[in-house]
Protein backbone atom coordinates (compact mmCIF):
# COMPACT_ATOMS: atom_id res chain seq x y z
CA UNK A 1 -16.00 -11.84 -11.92
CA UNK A 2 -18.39 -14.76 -11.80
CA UNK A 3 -20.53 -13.66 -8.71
CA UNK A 4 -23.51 -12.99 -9.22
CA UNK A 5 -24.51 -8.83 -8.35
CA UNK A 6 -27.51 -8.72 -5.89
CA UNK A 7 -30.40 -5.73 -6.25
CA UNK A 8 -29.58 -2.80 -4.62
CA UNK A 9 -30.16 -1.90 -1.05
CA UNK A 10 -33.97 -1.09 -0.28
CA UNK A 11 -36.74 -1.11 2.43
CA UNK A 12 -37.32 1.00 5.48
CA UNK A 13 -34.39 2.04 7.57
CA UNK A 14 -35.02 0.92 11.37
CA UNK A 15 -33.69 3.47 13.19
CA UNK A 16 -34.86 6.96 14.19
CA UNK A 17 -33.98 9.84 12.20
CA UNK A 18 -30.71 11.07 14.33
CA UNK A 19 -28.95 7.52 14.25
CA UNK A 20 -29.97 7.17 10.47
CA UNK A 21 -28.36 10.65 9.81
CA UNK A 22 -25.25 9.75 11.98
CA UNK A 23 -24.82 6.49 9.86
CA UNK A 24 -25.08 8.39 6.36
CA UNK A 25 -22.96 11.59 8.16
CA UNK A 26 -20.26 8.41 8.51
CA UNK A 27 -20.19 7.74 5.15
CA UNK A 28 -19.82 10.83 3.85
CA UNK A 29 -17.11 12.19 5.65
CA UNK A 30 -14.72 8.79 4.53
CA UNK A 31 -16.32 9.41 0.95
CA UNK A 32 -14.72 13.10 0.83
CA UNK A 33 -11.81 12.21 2.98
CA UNK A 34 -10.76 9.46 0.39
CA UNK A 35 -11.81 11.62 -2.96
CA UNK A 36 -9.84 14.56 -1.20
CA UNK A 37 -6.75 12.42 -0.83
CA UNK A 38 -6.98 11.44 -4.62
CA UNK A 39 -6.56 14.59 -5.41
CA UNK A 40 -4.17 15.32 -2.88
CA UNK A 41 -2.14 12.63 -4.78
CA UNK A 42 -2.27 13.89 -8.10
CA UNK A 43 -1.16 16.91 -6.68
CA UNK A 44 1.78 15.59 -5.12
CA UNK A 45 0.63 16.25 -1.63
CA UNK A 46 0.46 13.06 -0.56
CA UNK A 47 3.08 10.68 -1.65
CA UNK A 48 3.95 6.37 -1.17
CA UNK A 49 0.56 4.35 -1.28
CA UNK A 50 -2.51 5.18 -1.50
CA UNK A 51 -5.30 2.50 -0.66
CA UNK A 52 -9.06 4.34 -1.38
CA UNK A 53 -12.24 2.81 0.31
CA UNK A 54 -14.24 4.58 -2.09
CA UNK A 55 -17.70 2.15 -2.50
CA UNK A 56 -17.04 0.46 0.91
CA UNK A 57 -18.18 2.77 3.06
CA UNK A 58 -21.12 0.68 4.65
CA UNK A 59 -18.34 -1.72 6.83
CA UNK A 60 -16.49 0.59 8.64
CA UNK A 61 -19.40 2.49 9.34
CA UNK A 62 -22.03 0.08 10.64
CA UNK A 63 -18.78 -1.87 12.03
CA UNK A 64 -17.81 1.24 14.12
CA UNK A 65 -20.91 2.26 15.62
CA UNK A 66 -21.85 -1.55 17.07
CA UNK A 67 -18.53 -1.23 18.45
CA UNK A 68 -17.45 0.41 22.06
CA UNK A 69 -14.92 3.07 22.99
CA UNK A 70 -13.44 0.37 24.36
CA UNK A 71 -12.99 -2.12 22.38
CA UNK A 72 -9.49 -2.70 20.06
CA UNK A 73 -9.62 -2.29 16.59
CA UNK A 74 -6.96 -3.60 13.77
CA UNK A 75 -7.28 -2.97 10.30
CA UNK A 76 -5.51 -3.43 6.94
CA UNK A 77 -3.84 -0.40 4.72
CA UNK A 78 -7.22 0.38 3.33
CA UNK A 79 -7.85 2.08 6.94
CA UNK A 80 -8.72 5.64 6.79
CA UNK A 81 -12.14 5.75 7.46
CA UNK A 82 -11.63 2.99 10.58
CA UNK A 83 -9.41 5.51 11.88
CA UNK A 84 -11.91 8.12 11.29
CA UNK A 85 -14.49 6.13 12.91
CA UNK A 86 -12.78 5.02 15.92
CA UNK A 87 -12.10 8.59 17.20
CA UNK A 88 -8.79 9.48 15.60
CA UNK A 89 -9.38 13.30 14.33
CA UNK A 90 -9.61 14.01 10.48
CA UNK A 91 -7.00 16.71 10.96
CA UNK A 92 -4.45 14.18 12.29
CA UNK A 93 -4.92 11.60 9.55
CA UNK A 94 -4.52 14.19 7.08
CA UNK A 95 -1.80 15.35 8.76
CA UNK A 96 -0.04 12.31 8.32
CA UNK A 97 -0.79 11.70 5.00
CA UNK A 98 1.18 14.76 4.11
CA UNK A 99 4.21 13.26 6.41
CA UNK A 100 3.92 15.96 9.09
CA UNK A 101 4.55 15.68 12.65
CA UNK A 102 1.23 16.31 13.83
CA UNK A 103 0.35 13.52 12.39
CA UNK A 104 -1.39 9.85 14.46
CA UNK A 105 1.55 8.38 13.99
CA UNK A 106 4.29 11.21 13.90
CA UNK A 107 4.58 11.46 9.52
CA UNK A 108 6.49 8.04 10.01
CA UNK A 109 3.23 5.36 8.98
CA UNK A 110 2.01 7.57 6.28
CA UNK A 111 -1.45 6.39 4.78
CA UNK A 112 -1.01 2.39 5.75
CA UNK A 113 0.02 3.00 8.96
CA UNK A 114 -2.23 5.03 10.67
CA UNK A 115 -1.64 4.16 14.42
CA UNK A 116 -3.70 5.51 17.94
CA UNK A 117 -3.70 3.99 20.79
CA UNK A 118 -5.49 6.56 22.50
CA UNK A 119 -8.61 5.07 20.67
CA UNK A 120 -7.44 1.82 20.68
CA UNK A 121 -6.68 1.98 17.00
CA UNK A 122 -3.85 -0.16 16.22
CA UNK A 123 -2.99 0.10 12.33
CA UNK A 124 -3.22 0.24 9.69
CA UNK A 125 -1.19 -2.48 8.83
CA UNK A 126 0.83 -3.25 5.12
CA UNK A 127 0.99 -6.80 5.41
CA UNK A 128 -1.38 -8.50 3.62
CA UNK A 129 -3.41 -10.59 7.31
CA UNK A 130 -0.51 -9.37 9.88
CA UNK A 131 -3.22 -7.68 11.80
CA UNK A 132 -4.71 -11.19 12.03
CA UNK A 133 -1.99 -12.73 14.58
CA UNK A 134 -1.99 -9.30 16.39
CA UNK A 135 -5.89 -9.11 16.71
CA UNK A 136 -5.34 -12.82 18.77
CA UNK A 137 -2.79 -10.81 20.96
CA UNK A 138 -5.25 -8.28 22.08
CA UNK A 139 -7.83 -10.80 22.54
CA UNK A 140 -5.64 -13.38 24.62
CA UNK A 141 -5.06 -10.09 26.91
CA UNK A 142 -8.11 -9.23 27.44
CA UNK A 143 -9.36 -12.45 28.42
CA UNK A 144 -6.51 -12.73 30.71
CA UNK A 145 -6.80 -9.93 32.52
CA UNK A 146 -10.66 -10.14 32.72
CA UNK A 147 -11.08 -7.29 30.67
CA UNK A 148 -14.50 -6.55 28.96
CA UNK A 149 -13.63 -5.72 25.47
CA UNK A 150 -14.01 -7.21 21.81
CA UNK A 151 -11.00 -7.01 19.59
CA UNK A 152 -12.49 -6.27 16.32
CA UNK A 153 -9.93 -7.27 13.14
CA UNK A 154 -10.42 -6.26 9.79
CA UNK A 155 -9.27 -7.75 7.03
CA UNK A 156 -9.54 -8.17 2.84
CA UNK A 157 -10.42 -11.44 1.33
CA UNK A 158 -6.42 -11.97 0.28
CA UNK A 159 -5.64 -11.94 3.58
CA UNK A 160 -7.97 -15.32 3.69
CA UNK A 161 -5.35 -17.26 1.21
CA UNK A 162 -2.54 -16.68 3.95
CA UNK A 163 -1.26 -18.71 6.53
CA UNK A 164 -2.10 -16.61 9.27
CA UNK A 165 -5.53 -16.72 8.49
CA UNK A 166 -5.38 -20.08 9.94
CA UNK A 167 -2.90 -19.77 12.31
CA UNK A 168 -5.27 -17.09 13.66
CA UNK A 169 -8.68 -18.97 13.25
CA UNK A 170 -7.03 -22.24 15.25
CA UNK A 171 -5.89 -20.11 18.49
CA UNK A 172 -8.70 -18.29 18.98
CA UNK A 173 -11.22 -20.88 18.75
CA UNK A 174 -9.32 -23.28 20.55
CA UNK A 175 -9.01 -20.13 22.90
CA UNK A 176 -12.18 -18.74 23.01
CA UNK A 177 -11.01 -15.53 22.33
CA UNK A 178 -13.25 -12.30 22.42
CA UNK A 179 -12.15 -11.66 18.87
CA UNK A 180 -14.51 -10.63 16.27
CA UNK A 181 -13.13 -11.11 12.46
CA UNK A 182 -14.13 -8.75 9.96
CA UNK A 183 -13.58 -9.89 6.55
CA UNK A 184 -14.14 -6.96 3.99
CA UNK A 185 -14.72 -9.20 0.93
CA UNK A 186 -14.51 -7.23 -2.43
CA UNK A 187 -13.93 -10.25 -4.31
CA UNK A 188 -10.08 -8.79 -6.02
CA UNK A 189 -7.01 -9.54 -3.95
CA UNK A 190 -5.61 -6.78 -5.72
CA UNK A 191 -5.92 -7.41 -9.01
CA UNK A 192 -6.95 -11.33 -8.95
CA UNK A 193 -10.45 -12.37 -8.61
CA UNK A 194 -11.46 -14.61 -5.99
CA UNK A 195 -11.96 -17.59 -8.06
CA UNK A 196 -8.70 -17.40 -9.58
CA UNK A 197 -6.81 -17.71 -5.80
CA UNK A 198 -9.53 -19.44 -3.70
CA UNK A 199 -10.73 -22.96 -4.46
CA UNK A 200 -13.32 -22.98 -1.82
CA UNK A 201 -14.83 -19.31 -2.09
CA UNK A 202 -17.42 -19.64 0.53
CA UNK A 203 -15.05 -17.86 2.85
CA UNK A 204 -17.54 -18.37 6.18
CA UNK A 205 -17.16 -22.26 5.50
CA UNK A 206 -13.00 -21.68 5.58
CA UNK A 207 -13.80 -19.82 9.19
CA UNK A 208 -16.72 -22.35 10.26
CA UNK A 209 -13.91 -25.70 9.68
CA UNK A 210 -12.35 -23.94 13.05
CA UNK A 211 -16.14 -24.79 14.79
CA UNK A 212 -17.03 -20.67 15.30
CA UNK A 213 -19.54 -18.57 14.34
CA UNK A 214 -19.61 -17.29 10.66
CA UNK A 215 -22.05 -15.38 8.54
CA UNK A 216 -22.20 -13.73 5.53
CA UNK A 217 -23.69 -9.95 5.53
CA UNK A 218 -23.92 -7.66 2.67
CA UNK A 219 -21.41 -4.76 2.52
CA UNK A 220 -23.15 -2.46 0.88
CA UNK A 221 -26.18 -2.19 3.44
CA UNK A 222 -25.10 0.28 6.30
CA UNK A 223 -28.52 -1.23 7.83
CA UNK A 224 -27.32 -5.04 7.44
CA UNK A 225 -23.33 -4.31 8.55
CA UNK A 226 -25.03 -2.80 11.40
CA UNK A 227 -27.01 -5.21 12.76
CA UNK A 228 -24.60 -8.49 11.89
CA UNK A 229 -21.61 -6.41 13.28
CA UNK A 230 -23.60 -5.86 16.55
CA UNK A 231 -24.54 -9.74 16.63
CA UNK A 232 -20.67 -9.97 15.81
CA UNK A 233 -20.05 -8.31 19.02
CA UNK A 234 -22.67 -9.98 21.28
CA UNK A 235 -21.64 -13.40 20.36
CA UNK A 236 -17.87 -12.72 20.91
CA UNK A 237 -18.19 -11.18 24.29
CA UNK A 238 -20.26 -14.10 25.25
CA UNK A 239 -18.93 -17.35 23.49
CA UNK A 240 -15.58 -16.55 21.94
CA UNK A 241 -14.40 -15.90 18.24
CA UNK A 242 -16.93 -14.99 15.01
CA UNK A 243 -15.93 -14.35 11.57
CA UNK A 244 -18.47 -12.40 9.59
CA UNK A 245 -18.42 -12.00 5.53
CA UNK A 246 -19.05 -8.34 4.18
CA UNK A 247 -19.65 -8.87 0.88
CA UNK A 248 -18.51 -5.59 -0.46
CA UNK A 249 -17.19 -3.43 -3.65
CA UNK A 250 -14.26 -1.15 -4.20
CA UNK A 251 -15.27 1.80 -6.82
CA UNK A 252 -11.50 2.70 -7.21
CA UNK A 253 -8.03 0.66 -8.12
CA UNK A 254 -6.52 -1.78 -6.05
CA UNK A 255 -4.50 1.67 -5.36
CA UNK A 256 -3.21 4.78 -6.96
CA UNK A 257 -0.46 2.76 -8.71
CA UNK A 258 -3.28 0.56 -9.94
CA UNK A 259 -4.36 0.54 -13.51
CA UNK A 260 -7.23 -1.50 -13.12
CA UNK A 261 -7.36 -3.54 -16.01
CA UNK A 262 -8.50 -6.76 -14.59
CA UNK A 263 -12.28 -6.58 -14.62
CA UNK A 264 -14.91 -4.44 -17.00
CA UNK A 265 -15.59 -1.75 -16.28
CA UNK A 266 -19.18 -2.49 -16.68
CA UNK A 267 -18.75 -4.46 -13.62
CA UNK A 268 -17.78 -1.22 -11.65
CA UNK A 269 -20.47 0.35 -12.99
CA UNK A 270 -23.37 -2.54 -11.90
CA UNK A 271 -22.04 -2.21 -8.27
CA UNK A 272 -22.08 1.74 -8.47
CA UNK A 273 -26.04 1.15 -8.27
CA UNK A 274 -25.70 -0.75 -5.34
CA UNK A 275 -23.52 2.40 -4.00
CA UNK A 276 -24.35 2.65 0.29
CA UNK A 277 -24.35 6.15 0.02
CA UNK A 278 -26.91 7.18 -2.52
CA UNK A 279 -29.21 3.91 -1.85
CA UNK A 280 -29.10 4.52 2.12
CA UNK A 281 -29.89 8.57 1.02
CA UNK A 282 -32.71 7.48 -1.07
CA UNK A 283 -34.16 5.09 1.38
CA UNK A 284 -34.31 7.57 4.03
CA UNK A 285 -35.88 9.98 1.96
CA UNK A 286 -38.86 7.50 0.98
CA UNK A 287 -39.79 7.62 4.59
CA UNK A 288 -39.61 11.11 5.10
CA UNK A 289 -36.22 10.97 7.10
CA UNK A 290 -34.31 13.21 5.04
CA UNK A 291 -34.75 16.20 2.47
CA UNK A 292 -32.24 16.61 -0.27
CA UNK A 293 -31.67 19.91 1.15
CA UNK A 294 -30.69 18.18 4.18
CA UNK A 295 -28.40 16.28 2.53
CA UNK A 296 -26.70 19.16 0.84
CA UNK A 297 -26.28 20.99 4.22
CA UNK A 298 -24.71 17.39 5.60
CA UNK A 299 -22.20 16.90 2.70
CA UNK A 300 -21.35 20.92 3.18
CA UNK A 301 -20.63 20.30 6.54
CA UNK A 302 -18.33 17.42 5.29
CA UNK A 303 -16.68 19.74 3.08
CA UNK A 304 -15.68 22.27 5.81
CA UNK A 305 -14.01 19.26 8.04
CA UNK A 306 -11.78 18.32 5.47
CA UNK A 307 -10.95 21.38 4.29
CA UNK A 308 -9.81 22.32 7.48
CA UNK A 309 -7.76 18.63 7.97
CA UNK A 310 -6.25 19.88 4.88
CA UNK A 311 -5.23 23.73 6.10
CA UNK A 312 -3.68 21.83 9.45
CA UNK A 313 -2.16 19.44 7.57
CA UNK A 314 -0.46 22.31 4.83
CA UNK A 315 0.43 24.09 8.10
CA UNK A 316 2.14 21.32 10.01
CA UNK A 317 5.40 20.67 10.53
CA UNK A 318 8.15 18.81 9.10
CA UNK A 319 10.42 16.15 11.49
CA UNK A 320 13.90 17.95 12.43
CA UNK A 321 16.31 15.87 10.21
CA UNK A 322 18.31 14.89 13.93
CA UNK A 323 15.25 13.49 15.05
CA UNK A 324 14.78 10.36 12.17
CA UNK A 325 16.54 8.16 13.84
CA UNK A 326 14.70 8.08 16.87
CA UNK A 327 13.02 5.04 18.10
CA UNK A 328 15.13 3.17 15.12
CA UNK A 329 16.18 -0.18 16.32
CA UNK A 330 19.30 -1.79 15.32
CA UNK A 331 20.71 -4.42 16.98
């Protein structure tokens, strides 16, 4: 990877001490949701694909709390801790994972197709920018019917190499669509670097051709995604479509199939110090706003929730065989 690895995270957090310890709470409970499914996996617990968001932890969380209850949310298969964040319970994620019934979406979607529209979570989605075209769908309705909502899309930098991309871009620009596009930018579309697929890699110039809004933010500040996903927001309730960059790092393989022989592993290692988790920590404790005890007690608490989203899921139930072929269409 050519791109060039910033300095890591620093300088005073903004906020006071309960939203600062909300925003690292976020990240730690994806962090051991996603290191508890790994294992899960190994253990043959969790079976199909596996996509981990280890090291990207900053987007969905300063994404989801500029966000409203309200607003519609679409993500990619790399969507557990959206889900998390959006309201969907640990215990039902997990629960699907493992296939069960309880599960957000029945045990049918398993881990890429996590699915709640009681939260106004809607996938979770395997193909590689078809929550793009979708995202355009919700926004088109809400404008329609006068609703007040942002539909907030999610999305990898592959996704930006597919036709929909544009597709998407056009309409909702021409449409002036509440829409606000979320490109989670980890520089690998799987296992090809950007500048092997892309020949313009300035991604917000790709999104700016289409005359919106577009910014780059870095990923791994909770602080930054925060404040340029609340912009994000603003500026699409009031004037239409954005497209923000969050220029971010997976830690893990493309997924548990993954060997992840494509880049050094030196690389990995460089971004690890730019981790959001132990660089927001250690910011808040140079001003005072957190104790490593605290911390401790925090990641303990962590523990306990997904323990238990692991008991309900090991307790669920299996789908009656009679039932599978409900909701099957055939023509």
């Amino acid at each position: 990877m050519s791109t060039p690895i910033p300095p890591p995270p620093s300088g005073p957090v903004p906020y006071p001490p309960e939203k600062s310890i909300a925003l690292l709470t976020d990240m730690l409970r994806i962090r051991r949701l996603e290191e508890k499914c790994a294992e899960l996996y190994g253990a043959g617990k969790i079976r199909g694909f596996l996509h981990l968001y280890i090291g990207e932890e900053a987007v969905a969380t300063g994404a989801m709390r500029a966000l409203l209850p309200v607003d519609s949310v679409v993500a990619t298969y790399r969507e557990h801790g959206h889900a998390l964040l959006k309201g969907v319970a640990m215990t039902r994620i997990m629960a699907e994972m493992f296939g069960k019934k309880e599960g957000c979406s029945r045990g049918r979607g398993g881990s890429m197709h996590l699915f709640d529209a009681a939260t106004r979570f809607y996938g979770g989605n395997a193909i590689v920018g078809g929550g793009l075209p979708l995202a355009v769908g919700f926004g088109l309705a809400a404008k329609m019917r006068g609703e007040e909502r942002v539909t907030a899309c999610f999305f990898g930098d592959g996704a930006v190499a597919e036709g929909a991309f544009h597709e998407s871009m056009n309409l909702a620009a021409l449409w002036r669509l509440p829409v606000a596009f979320f490109c989670e930018n980890n520089f690998y579309a799987m296992g090809t670097a950007i500048a092997r697929y892309e020949a313009q890699t300035d991604l917000c110039a790709k999104a700016a051709s289409y005359g919106m809004e577009a910014f780059p933010v870095d990923g791994m500040d909770v602080v930054a995604v925060h404040e340029g996903a609340k912009r994000a927001r603003e500026h699409a309730m009031a004037s239409g479509p954005v497209f923000v960059e969050f220029r971010t790092y997976r830690f893990r393989a493309h997924s548990m199939f993954d060997p992840d022989l494509y880049r050094d592993k030196s690389e990995i290692e460089q971004w690890k110090t730019r981790g959001p988790i132990h660089t927001f920590s250690a910011r808040l404790k140079a001003q005072g706003d957190l104790t490593e005890e605290r911390f401790l007690e925090i990641d303990a608490e962590v523990a306990g929730e997904v323990d238990a989203a692991v008991a309900f899921a090991e307790a669920g139930s299996w789908e009656p065989v009679e039932d599978l072929a409900k909701d099957v269409y055939a023509p």
